[in-house]
PDB file of N, CA and C in Angstrom:
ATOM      1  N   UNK A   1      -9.328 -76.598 109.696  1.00  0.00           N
ATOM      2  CA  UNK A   1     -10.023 -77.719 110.301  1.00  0.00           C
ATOM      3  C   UNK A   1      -9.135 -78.960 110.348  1.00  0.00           C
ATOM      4  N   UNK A   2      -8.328 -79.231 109.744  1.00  0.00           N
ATOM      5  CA  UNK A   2      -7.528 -80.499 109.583  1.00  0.00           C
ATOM      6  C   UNK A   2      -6.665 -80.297 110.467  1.00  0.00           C
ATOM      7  N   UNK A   3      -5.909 -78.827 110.933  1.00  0.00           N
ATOM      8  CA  UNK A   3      -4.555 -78.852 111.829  1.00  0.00           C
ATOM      9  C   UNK A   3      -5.528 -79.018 112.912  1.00  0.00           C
ATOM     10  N   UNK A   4      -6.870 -78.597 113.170  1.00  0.00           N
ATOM     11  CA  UNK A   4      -7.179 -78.636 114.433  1.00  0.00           C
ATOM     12  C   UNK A   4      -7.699 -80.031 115.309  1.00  0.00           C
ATOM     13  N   UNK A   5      -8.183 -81.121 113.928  1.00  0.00           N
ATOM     14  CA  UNK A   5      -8.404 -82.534 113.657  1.00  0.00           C
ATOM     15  C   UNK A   5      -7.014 -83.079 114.179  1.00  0.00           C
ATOM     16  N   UNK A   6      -6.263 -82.601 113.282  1.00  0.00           N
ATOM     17  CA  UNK A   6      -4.725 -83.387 113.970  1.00  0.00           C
ATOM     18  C   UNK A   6      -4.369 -82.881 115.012  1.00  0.00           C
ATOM     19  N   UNK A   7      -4.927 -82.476 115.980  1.00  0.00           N
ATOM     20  CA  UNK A   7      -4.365 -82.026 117.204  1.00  0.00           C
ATOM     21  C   UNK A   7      -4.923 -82.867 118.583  1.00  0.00           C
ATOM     22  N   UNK A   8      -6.160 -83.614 117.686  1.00  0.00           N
ATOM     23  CA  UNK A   8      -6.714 -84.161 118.688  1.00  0.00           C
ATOM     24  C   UNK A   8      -5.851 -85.028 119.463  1.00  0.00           C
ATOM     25  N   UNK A   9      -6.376 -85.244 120.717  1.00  0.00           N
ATOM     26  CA  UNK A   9      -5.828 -86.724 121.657  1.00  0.00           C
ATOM     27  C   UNK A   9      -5.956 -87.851 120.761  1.00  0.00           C
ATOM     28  N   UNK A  10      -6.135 -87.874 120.058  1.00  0.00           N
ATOM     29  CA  UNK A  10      -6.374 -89.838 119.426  1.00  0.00           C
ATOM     30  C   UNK A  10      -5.291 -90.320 119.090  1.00  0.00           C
ATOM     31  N   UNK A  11      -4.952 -91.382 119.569  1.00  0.00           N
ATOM     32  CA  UNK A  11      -4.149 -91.845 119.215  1.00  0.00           C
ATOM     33  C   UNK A  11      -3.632 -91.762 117.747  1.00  0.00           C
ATOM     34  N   UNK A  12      -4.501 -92.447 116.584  1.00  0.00           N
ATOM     35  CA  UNK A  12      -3.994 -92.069 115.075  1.00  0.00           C
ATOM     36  C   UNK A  12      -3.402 -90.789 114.740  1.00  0.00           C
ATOM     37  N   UNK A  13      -4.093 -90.008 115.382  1.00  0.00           N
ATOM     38  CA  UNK A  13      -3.827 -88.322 115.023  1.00  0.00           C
ATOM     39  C   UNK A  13      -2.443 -87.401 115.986  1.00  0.00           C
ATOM     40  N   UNK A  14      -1.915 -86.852 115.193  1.00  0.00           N
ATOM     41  CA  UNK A  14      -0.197 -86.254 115.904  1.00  0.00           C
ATOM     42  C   UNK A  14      -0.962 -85.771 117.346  1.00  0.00           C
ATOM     43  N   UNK A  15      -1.840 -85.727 117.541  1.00  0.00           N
ATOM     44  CA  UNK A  15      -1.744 -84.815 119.192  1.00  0.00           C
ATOM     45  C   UNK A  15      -2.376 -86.153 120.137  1.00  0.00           C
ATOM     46  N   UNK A  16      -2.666 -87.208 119.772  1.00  0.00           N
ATOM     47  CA  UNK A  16      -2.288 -88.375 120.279  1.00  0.00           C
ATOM     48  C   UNK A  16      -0.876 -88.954 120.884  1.00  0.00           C
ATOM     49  N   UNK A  17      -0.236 -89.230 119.622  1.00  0.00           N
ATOM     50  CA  UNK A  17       1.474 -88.913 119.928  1.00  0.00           C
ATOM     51  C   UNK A  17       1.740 -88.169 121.411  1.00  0.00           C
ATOM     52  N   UNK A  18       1.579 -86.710 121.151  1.00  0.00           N
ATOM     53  CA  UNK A  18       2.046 -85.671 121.925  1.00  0.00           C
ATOM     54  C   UNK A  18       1.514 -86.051 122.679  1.00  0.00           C
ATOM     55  N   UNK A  19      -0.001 -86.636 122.961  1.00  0.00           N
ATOM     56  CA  UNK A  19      -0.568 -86.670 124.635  1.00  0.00           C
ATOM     57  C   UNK A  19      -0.085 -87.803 125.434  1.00  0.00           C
ATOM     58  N   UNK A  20       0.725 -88.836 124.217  1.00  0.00           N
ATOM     59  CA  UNK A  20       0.743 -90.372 124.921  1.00  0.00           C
ATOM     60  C   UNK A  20       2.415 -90.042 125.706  1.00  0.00           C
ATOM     61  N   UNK A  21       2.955 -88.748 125.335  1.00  0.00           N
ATOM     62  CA  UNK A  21       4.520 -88.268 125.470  1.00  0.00           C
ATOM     63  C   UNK A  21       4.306 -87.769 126.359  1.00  0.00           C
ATOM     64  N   UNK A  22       3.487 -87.428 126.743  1.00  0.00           N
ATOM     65  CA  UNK A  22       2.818 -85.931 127.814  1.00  0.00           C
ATOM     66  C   UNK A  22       2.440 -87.088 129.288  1.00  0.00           C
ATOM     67  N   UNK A  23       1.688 -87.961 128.513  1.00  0.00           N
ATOM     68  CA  UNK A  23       1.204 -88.716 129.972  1.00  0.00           C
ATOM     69  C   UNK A  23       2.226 -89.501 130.569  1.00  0.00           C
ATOM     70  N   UNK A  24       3.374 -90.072 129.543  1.00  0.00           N
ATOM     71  CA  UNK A  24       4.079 -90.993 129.613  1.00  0.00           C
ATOM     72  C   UNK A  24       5.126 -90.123 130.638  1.00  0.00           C
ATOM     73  N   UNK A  25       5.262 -88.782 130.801  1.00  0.00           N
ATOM     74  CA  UNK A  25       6.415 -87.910 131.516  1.00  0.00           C
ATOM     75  C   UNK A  25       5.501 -88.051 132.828  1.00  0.00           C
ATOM     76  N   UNK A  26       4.520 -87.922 132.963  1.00  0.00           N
ATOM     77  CA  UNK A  26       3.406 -87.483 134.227  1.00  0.00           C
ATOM     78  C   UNK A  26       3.972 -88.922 135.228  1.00  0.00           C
ATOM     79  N   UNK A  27       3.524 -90.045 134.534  1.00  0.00           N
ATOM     80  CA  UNK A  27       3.434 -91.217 135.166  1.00  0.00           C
ATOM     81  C   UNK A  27       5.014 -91.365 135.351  1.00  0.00           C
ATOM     82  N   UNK A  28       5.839 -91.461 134.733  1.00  0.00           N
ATOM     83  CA  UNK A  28       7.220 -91.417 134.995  1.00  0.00           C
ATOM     84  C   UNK A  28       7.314 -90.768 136.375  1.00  0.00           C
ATOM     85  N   UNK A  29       7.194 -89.730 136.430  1.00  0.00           N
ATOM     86  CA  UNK A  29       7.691 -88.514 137.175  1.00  0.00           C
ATOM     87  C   UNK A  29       6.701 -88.886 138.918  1.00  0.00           C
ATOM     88  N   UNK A  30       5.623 -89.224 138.886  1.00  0.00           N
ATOM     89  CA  UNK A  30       4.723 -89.741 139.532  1.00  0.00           C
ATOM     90  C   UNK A  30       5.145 -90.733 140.381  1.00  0.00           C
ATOM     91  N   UNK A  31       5.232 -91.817 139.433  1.00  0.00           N
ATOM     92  CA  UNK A  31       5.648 -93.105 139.919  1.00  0.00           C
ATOM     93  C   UNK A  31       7.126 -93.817 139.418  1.00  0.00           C
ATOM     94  N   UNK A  32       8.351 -93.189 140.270  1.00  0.00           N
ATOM     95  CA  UNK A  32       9.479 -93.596 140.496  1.00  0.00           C
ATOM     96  C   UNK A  32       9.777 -94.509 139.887  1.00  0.00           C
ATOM     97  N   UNK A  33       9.453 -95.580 141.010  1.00  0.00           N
ATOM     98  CA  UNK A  33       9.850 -96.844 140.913  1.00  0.00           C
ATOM     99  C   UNK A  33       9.172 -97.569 140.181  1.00  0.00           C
ATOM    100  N   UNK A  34       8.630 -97.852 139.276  1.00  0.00           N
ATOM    101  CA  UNK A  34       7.821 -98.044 137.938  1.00  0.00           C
ATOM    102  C   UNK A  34       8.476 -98.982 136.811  1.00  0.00           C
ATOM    103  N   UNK A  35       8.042-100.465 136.824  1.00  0.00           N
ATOM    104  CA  UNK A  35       9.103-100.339 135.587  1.00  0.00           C
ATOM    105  C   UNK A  35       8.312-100.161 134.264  1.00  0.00           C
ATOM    106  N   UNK A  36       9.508-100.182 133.102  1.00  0.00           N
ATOM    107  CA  UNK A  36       8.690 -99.840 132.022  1.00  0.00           C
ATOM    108  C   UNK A  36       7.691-100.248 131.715  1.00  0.00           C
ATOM    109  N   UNK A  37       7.644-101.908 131.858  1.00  0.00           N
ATOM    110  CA  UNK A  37       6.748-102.424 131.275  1.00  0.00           C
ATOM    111  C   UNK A  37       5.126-102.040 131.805  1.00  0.00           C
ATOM    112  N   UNK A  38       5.447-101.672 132.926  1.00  0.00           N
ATOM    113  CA  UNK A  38       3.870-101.631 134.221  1.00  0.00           C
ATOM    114  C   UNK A  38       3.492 -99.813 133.163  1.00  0.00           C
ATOM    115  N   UNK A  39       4.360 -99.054 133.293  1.00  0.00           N
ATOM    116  CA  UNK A  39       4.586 -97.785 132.801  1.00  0.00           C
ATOM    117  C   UNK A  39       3.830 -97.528 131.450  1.00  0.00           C
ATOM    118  N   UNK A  40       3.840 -98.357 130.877  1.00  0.00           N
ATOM    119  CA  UNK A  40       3.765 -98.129 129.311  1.00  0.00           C
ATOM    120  C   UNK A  40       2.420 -99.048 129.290  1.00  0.00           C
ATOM    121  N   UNK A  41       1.836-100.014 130.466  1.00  0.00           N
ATOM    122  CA  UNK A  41       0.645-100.464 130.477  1.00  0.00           C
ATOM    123  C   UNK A  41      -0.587 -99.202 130.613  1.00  0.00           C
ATOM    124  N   UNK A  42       0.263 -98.509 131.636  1.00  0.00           N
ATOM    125  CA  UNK A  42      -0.447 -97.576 132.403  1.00  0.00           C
ATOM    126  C   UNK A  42      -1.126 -96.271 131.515  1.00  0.00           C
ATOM    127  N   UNK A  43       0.075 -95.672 130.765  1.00  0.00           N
ATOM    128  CA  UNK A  43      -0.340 -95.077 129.950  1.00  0.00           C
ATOM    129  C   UNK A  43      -0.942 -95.350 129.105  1.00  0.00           C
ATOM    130  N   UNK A  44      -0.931 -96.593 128.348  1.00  0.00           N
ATOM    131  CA  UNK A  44      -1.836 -96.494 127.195  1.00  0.00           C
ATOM    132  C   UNK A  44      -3.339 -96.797 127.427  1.00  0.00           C
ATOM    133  N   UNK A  45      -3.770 -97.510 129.340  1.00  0.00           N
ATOM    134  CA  UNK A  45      -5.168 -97.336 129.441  1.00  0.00           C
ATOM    135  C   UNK A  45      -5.906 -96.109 129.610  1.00  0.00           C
ATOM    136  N   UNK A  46      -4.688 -95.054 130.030  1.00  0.00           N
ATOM    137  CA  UNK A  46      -4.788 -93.700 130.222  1.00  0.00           C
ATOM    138  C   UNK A  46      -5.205 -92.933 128.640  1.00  0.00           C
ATOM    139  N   UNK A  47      -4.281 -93.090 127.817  1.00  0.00           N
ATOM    140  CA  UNK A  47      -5.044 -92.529 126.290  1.00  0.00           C
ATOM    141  C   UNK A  47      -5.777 -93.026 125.869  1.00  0.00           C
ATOM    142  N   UNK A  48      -5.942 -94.579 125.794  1.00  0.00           N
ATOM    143  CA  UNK A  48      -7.047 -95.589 125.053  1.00  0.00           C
ATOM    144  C   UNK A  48      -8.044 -94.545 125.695  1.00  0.00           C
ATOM    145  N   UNK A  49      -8.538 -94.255 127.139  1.00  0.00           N
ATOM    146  CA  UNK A  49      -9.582 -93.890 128.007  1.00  0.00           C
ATOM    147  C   UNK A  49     -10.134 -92.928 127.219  1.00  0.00           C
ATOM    148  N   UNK A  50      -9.040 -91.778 127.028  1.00  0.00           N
ATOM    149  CA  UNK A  50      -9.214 -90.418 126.318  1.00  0.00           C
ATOM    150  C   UNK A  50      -9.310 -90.945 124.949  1.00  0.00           C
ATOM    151  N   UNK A  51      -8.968 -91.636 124.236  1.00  0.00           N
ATOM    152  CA  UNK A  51      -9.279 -91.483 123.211  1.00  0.00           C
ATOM    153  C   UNK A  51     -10.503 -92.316 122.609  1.00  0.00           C
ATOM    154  N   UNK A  52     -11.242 -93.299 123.372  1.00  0.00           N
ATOM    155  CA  UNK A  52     -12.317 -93.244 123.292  1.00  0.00           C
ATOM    156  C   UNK A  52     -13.425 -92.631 123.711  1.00  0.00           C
ATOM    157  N   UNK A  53     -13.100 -91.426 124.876  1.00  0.00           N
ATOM    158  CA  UNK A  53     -14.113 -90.774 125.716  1.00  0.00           C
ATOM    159  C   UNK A  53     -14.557 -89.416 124.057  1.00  0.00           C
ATOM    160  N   UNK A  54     -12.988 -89.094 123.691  1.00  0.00           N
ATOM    161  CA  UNK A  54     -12.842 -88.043 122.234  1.00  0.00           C
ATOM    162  C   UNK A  54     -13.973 -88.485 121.484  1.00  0.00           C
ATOM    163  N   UNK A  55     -13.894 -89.809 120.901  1.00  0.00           N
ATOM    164  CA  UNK A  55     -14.438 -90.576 119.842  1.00  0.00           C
ATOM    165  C   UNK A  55     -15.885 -90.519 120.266  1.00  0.00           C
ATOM    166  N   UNK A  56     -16.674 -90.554 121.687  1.00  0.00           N
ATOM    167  CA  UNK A  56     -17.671 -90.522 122.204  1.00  0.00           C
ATOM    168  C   UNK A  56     -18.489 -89.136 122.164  1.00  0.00           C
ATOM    169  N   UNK A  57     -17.365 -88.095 122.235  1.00  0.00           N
ATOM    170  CA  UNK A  57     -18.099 -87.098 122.252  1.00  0.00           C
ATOM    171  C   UNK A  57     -18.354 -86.751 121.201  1.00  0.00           C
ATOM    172  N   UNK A  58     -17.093 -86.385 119.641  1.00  0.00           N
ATOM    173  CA  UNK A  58     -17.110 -86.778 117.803  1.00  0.00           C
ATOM    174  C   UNK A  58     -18.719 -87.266 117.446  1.00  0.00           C
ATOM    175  N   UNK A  59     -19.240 -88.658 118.473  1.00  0.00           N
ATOM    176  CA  UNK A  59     -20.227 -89.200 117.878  1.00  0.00           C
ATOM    177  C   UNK A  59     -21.323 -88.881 118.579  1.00  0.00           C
ATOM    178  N   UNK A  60     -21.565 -88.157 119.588  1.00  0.00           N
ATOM    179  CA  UNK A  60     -22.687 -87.818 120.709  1.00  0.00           C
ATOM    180  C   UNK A  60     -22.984 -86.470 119.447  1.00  0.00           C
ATOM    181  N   UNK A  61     -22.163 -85.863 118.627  1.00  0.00           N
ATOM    182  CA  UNK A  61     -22.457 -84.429 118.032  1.00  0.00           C
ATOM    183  C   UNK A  61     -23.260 -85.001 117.193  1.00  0.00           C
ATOM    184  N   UNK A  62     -22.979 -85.659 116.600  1.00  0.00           N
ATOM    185  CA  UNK A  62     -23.951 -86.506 115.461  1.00  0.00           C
ATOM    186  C   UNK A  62     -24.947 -87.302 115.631  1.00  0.00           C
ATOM    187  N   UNK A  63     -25.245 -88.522 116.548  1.00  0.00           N
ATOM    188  CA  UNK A  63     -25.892 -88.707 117.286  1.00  0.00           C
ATOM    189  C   UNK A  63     -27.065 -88.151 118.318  1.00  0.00           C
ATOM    190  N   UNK A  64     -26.679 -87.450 118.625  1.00  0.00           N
ATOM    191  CA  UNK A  64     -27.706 -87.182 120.096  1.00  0.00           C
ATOM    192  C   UNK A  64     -28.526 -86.221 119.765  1.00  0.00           C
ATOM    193  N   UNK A  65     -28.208 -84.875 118.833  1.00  0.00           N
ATOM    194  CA  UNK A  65     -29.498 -84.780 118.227  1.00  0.00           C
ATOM    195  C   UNK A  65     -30.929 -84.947 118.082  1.00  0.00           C
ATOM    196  N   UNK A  66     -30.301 -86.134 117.679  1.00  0.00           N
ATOM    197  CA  UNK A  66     -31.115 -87.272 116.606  1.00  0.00           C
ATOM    198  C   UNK A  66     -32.112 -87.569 117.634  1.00  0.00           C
ATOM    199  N   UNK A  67     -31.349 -88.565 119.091  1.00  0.00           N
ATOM    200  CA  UNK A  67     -31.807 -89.389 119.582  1.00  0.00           C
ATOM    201  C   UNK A  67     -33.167 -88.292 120.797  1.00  0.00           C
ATOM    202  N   UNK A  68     -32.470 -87.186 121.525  1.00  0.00           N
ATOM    203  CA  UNK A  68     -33.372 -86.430 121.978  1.00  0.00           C
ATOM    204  C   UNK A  68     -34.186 -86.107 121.113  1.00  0.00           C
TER     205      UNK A  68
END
């Protein structure tokens, strides 16, 4: 359960890392002419996105339950 915890997209967690490396090649590769700074904006609204949509679903399991 913990390697599979650390695998997640979240940022804190190593498969955060890997996804922010993963998106950061996409958008590179995508958009050329890009500079870093626009680049590295881009991606991180791109993981922030995912990694609060993660955190949403984590708490909808616990949550929603409840609430239906």
């Amino acid at each position: 359960m913990v390697g599979i915890t650390n695998a997640m997209p979240a940022i804190p967690l190593d498969g955060g890392f890997l996804y922010r490396d993963w998106i950061d090649t996409i958008v590179s590769k995508a958009r050329k002419g890009l500079e870093q700074k626009d680049r590295d904006r881009y991606v991180n609204s791109i993981v922030m996105t995912t990694s609060l949509f993660v955190l949403f679903l984590i708490m909808w399991q616990l949550i929603g339950p409840r609430v239906l």
